[in-house]
C-alpha atoms as a PDB file:
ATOM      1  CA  UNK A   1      31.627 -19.777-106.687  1.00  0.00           C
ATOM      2  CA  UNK A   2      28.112 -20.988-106.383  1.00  0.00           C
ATOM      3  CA  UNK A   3      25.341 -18.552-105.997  1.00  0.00           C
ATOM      4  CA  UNK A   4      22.226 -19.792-104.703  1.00  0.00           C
ATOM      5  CA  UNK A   5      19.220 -17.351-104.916  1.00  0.00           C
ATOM      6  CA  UNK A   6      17.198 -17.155-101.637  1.00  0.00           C
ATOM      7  CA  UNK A   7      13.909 -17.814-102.845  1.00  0.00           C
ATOM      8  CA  UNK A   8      15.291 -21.262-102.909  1.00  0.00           C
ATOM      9  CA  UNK A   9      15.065 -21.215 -98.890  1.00  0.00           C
ATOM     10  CA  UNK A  10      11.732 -21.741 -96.739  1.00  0.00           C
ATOM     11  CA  UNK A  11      11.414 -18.759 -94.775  1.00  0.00           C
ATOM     12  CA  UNK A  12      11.983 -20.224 -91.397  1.00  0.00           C
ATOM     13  CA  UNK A  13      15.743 -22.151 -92.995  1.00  0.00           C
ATOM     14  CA  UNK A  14      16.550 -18.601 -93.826  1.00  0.00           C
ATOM     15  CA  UNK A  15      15.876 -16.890 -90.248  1.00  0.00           C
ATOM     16  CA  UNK A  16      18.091 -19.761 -89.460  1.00  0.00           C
ATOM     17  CA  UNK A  17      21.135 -18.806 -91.567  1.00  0.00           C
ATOM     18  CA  UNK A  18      20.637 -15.167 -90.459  1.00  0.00           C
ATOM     19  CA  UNK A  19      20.361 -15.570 -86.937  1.00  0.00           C
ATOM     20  CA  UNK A  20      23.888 -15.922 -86.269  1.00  0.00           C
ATOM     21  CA  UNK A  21      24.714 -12.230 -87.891  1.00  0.00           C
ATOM     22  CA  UNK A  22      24.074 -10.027 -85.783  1.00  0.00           C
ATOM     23  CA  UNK A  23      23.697  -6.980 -88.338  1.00  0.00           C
ATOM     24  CA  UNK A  24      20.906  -9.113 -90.070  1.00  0.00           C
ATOM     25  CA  UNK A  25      19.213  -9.866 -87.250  1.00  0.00           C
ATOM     26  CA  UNK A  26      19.100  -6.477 -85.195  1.00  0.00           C
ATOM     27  CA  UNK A  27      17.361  -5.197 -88.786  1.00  0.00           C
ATOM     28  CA  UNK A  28      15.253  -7.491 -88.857  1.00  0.00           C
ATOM     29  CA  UNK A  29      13.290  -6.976 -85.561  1.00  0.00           C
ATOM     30  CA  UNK A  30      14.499  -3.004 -85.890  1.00  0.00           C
ATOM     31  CA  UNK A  31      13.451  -2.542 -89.894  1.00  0.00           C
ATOM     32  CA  UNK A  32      11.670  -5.096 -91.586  1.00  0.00           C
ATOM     33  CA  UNK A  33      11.116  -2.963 -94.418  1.00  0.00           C
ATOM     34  CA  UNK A  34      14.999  -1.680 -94.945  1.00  0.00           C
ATOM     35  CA  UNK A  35      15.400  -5.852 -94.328  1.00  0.00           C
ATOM     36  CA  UNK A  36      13.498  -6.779 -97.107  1.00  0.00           C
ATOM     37  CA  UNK A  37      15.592  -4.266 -99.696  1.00  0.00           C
ATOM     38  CA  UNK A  38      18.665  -6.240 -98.797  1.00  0.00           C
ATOM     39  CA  UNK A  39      17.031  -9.589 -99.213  1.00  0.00           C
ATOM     40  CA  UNK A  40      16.384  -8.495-102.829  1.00  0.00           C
ATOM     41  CA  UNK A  41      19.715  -7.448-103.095  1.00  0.00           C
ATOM     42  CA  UNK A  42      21.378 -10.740-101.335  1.00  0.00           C
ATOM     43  CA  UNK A  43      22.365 -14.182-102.504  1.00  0.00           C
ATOM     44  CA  UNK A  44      23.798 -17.272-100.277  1.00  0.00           C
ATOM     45  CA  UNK A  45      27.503 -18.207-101.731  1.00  0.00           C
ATOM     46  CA  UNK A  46      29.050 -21.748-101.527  1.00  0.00           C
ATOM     47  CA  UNK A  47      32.820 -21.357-103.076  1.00  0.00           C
ATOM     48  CA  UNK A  48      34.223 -25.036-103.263  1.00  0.00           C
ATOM     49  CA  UNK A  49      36.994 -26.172-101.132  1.00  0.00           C
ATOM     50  CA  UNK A  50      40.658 -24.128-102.037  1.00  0.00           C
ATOM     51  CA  UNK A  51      38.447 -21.437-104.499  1.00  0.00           C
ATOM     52  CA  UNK A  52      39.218 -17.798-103.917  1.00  0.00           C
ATOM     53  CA  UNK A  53      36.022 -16.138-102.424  1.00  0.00           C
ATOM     54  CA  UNK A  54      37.563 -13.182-102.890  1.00  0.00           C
ATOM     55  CA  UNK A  55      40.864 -11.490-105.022  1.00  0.00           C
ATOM     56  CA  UNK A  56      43.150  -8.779-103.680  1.00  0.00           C
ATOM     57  CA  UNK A  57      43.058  -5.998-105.789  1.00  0.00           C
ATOM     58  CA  UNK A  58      39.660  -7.302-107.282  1.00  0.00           C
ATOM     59  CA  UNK A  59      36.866  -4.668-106.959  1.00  0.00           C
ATOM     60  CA  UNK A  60      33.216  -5.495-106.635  1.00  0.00           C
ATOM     61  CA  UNK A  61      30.161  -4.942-105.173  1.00  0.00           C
ATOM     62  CA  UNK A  62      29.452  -7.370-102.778  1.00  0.00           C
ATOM     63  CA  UNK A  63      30.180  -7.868 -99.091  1.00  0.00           C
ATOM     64  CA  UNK A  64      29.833 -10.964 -97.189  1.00  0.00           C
ATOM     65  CA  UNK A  65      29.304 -12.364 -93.793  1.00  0.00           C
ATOM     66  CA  UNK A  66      30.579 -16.310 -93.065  1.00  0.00           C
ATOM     67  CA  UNK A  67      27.904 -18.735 -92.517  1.00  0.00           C
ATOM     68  CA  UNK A  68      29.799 -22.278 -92.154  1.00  0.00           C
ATOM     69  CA  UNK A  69      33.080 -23.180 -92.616  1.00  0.00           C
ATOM     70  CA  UNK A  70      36.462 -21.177 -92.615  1.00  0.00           C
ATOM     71  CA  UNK A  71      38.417 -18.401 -95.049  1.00  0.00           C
ATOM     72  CA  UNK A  72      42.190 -18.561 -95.371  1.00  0.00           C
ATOM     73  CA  UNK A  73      43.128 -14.555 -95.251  1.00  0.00           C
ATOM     74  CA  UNK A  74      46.697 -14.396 -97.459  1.00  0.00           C
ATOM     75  CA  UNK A  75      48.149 -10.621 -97.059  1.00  0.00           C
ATOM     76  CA  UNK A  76      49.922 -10.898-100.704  1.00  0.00           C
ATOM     77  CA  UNK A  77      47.094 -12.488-102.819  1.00  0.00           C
ATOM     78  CA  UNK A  78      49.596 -15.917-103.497  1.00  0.00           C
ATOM     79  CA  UNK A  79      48.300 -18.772-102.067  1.00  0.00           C
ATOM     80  CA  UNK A  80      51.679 -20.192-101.726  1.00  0.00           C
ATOM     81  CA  UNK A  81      52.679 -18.191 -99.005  1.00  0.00           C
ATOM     82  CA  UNK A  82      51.484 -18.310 -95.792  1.00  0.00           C
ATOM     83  CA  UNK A  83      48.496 -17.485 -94.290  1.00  0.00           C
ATOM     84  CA  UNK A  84      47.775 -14.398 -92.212  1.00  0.00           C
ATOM     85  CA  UNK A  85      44.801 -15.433 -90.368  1.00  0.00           C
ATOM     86  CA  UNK A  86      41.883 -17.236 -90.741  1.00  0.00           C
ATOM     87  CA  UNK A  87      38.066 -15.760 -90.652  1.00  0.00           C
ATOM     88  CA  UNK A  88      35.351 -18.230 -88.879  1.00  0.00           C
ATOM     89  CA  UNK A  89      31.650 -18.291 -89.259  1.00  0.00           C
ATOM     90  CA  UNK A  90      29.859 -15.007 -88.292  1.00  0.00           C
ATOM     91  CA  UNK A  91      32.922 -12.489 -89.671  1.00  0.00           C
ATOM     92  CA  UNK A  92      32.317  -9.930 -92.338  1.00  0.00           C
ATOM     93  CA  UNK A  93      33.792 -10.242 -95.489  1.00  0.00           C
ATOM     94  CA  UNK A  94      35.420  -7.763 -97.576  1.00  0.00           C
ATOM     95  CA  UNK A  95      33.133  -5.002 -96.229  1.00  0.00           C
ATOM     96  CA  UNK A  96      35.760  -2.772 -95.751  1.00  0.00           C
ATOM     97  CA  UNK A  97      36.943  -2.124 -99.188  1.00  0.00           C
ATOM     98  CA  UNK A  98      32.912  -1.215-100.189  1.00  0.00           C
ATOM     99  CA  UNK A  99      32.847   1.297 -97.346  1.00  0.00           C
ATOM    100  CA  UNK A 100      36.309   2.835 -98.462  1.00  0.00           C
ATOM    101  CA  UNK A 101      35.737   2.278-102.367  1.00  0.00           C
ATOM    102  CA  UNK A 102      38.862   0.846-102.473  1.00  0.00           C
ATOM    103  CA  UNK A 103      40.309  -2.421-104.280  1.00  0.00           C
ATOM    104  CA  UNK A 104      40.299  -5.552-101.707  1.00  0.00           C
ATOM    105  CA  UNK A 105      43.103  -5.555 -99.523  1.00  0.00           C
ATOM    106  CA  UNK A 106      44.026  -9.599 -99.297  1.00  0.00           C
ATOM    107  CA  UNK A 107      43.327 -12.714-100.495  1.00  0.00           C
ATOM    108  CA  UNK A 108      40.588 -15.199 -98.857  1.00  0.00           C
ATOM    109  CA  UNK A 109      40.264 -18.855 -99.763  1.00  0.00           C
ATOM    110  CA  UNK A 110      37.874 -21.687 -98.461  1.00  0.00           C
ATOM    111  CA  UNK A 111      39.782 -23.515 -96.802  1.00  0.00           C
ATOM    112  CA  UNK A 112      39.931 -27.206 -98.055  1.00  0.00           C
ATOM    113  CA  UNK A 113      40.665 -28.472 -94.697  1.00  0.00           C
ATOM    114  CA  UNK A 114      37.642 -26.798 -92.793  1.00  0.00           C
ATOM    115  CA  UNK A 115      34.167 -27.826 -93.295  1.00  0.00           C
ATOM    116  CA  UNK A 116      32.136 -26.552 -96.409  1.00  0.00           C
ATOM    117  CA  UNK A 117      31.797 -22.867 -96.702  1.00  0.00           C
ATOM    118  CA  UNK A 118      28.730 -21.047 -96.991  1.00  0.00           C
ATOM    119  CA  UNK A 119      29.069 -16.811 -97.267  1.00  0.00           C
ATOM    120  CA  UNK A 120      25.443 -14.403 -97.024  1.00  0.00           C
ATOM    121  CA  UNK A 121      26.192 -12.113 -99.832  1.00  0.00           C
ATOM    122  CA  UNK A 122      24.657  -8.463 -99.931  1.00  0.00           C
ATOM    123  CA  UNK A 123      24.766  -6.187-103.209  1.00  0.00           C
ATOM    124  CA  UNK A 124      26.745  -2.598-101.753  1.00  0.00           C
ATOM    125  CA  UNK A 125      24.896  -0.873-104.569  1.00  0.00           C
ATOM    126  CA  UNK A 126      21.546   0.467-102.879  1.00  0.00           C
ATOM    127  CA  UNK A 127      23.682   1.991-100.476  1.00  0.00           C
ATOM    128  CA  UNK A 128      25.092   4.601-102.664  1.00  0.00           C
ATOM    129  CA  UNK A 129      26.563   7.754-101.725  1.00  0.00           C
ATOM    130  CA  UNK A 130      27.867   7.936 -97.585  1.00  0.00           C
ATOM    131  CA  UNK A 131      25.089  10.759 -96.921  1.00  0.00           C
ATOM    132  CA  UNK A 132      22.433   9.357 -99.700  1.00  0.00           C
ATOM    133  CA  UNK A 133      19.588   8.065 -98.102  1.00  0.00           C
ATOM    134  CA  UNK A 134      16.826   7.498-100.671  1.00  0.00           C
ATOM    135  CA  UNK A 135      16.988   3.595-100.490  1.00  0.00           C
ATOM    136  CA  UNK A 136      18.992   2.771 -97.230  1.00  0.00           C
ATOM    137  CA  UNK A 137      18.259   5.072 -93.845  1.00  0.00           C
ATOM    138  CA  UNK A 138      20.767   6.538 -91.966  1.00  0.00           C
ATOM    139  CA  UNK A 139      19.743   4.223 -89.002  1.00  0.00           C
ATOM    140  CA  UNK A 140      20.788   1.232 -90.684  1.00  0.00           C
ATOM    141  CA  UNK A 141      23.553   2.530 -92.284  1.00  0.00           C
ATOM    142  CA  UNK A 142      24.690   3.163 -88.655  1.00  0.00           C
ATOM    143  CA  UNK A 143      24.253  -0.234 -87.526  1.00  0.00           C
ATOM    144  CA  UNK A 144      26.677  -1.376 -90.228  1.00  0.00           C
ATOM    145  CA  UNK A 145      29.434   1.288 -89.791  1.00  0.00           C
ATOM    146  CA  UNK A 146      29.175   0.977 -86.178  1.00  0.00           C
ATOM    147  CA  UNK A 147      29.794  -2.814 -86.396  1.00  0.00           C
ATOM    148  CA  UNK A 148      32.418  -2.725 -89.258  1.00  0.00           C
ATOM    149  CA  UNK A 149      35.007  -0.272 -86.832  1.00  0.00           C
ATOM    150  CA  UNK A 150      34.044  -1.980 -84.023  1.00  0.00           C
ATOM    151  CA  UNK A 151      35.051  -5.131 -84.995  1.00  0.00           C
ATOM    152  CA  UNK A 152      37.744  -3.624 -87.480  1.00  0.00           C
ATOM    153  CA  UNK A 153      39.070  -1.893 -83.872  1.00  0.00           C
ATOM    154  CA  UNK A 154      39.108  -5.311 -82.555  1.00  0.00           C
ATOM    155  CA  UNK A 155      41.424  -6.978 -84.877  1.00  0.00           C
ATOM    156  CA  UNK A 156      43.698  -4.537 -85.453  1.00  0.00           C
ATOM    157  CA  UNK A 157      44.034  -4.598 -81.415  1.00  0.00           C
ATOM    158  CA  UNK A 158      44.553  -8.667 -81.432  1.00  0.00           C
ATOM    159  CA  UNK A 159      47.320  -7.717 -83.918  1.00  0.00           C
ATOM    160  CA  UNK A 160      48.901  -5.340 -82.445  1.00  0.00           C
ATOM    161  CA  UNK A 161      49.128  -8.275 -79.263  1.00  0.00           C
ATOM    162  CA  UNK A 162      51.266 -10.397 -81.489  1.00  0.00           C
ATOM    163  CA  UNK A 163      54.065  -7.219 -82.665  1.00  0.00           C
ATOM    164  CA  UNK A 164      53.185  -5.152 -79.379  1.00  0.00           C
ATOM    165  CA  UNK A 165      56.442  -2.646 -80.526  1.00  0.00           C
ATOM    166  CA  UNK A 166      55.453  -2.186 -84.347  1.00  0.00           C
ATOM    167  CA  UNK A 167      55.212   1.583 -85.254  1.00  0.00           C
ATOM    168  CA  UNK A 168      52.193   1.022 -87.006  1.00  0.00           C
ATOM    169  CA  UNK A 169      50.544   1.386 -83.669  1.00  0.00           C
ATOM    170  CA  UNK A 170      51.227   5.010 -83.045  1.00  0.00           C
ATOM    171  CA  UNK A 171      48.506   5.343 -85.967  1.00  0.00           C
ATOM    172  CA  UNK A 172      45.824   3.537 -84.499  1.00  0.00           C
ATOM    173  CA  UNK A 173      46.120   6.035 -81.208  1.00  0.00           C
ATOM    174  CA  UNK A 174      45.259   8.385 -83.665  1.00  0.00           C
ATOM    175  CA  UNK A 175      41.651   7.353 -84.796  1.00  0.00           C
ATOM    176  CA  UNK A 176      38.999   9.532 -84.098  1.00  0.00           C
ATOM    177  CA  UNK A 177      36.458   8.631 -81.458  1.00  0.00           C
ATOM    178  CA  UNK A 178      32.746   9.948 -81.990  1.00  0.00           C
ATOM    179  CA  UNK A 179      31.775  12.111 -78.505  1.00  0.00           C
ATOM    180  CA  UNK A 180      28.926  14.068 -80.357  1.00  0.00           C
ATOM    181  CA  UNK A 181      25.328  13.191 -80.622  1.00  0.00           C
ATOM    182  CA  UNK A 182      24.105   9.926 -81.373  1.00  0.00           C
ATOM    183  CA  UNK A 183      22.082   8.418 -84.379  1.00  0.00           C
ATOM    184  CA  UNK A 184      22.929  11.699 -86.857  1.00  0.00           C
ATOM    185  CA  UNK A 185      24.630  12.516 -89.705  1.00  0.00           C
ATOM    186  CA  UNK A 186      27.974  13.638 -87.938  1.00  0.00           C
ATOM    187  CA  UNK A 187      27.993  10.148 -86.212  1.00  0.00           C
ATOM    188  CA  UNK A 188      27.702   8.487 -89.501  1.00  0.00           C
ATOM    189  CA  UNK A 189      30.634  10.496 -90.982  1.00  0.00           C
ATOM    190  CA  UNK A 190      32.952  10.225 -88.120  1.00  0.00           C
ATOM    191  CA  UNK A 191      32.451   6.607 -88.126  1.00  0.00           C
ATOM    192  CA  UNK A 192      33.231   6.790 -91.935  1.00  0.00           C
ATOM    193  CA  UNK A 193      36.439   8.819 -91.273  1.00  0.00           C
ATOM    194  CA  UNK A 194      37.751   6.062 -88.570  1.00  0.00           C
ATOM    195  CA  UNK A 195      36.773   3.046 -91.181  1.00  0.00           C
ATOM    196  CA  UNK A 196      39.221   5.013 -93.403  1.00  0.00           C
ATOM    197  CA  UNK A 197      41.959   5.250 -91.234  1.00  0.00           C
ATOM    198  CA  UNK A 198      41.614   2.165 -89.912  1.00  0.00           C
ATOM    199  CA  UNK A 199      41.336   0.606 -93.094  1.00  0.00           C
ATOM    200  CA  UNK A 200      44.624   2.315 -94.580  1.00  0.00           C
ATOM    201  CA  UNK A 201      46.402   0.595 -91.105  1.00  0.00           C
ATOM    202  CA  UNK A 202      44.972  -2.685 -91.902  1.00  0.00           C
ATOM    203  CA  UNK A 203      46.851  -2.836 -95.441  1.00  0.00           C
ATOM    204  CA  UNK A 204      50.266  -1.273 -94.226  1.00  0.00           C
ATOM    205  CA  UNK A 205      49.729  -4.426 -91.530  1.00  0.00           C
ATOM    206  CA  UNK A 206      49.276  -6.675 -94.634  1.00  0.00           C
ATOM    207  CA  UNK A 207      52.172  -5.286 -96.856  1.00  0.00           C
ATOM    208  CA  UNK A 208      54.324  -5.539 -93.256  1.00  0.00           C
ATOM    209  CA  UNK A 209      53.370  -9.445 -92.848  1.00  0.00           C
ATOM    210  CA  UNK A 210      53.622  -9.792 -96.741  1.00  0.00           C
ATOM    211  CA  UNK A 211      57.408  -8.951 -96.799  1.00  0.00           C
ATOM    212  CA  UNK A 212      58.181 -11.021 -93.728  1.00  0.00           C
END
């Protein structure tokens, strides 16, 4: 896959590409400073048309959000099988493995018959440890948390429309909601708790629609 530094990009193409992510762009009016660590830290990635962005059972470091073009999500990591979903621009990318430290849970490919892709890459690593905040504050790891079970919430809920009567449901009326002060610690850690959770659902939906 080809990795394109961003120095490579005028500042105001760049403000551009990030515009359309929304966790970029709240940072960047909220934080410039915690901004500019993941800019150091980022790349822009262009895999060519059919190339695996990204391997199940792989484990790395980086986590994407979709710029242009579409991913191909297979649930068993063969390409020959078919497709679970598809990902379009603006959609994290394999954040949810980083946040659990776990292996990645499915398969993406570009797909061939979409448009070039184009995937905002961010290095995990200065994130560290849930409650280490030396290079990354808890008010931005918020932001991201927030987003990823938000939106992980979301999917798991347009899912759930298409097998309404799958027992796998039961567990997602389980999750934790946060009712306890805002913008602290405990917040963060729920958050991380519910990620988990609904993390562990998301592959027992994948292994489900794997075998089917």
């Amino acid at each position: 896959m080809k990795c394109i530094a961003l120095g490579t990009y005028p500042a105001d193409t760049l403000d551009v590409l990030l515009s359309g992510i929304p966790f970029y762009k709240d940072l960047s009016f909220s934080d410039p400073e915690q901004m500019a660590i993941l800019l150091r830290h980022s790349s822009v990635y262009e895999p060519a048309p059919g190339e695996v962005v990204i391997e199940k059972g792989a484990r790395d470091k980086i986590f994407y959000f979709l710029l242009t073009g579409q991913l191909v999500v297979y649930p068993d990591g063969k390409k020959s099988r078919r497709a679970l979903n598809y990902l379009s621009a603006g959609q994290a990318v394999g954040v949810l493995a980083l946040l659990c430290d776990a292996p990645r849970t499915a398969t993406l490919v570009a797909d061939p018959k979409s448009s070039r892709a184009q995937l905002f890459g961010t290095d995990f690593t200065p994130f560290g440890a849930l409650t280490d905040f030396s290079k990354i504050k808890l008010s931005t790891k918020l932001i991201l948390w927030r987003m990823v079970t938000h939106n992980t919430r979301w999917k798991l809920g347009v899912y759930r429309m298409q097998i309404p009567d799958n027992p796998l449901w039961q567990i997602l009326q389980q999750v934790e909601t946060f009712t306890g002060e805002k913008n602290t610690v405990e917040e963060l850690q729920s958050l991380d708790r519910q990620i988990r959770m609904l993390t562990d659902l998301m592959q027992k939906w994948n292994d489900l629609m794997a075998g089917s």
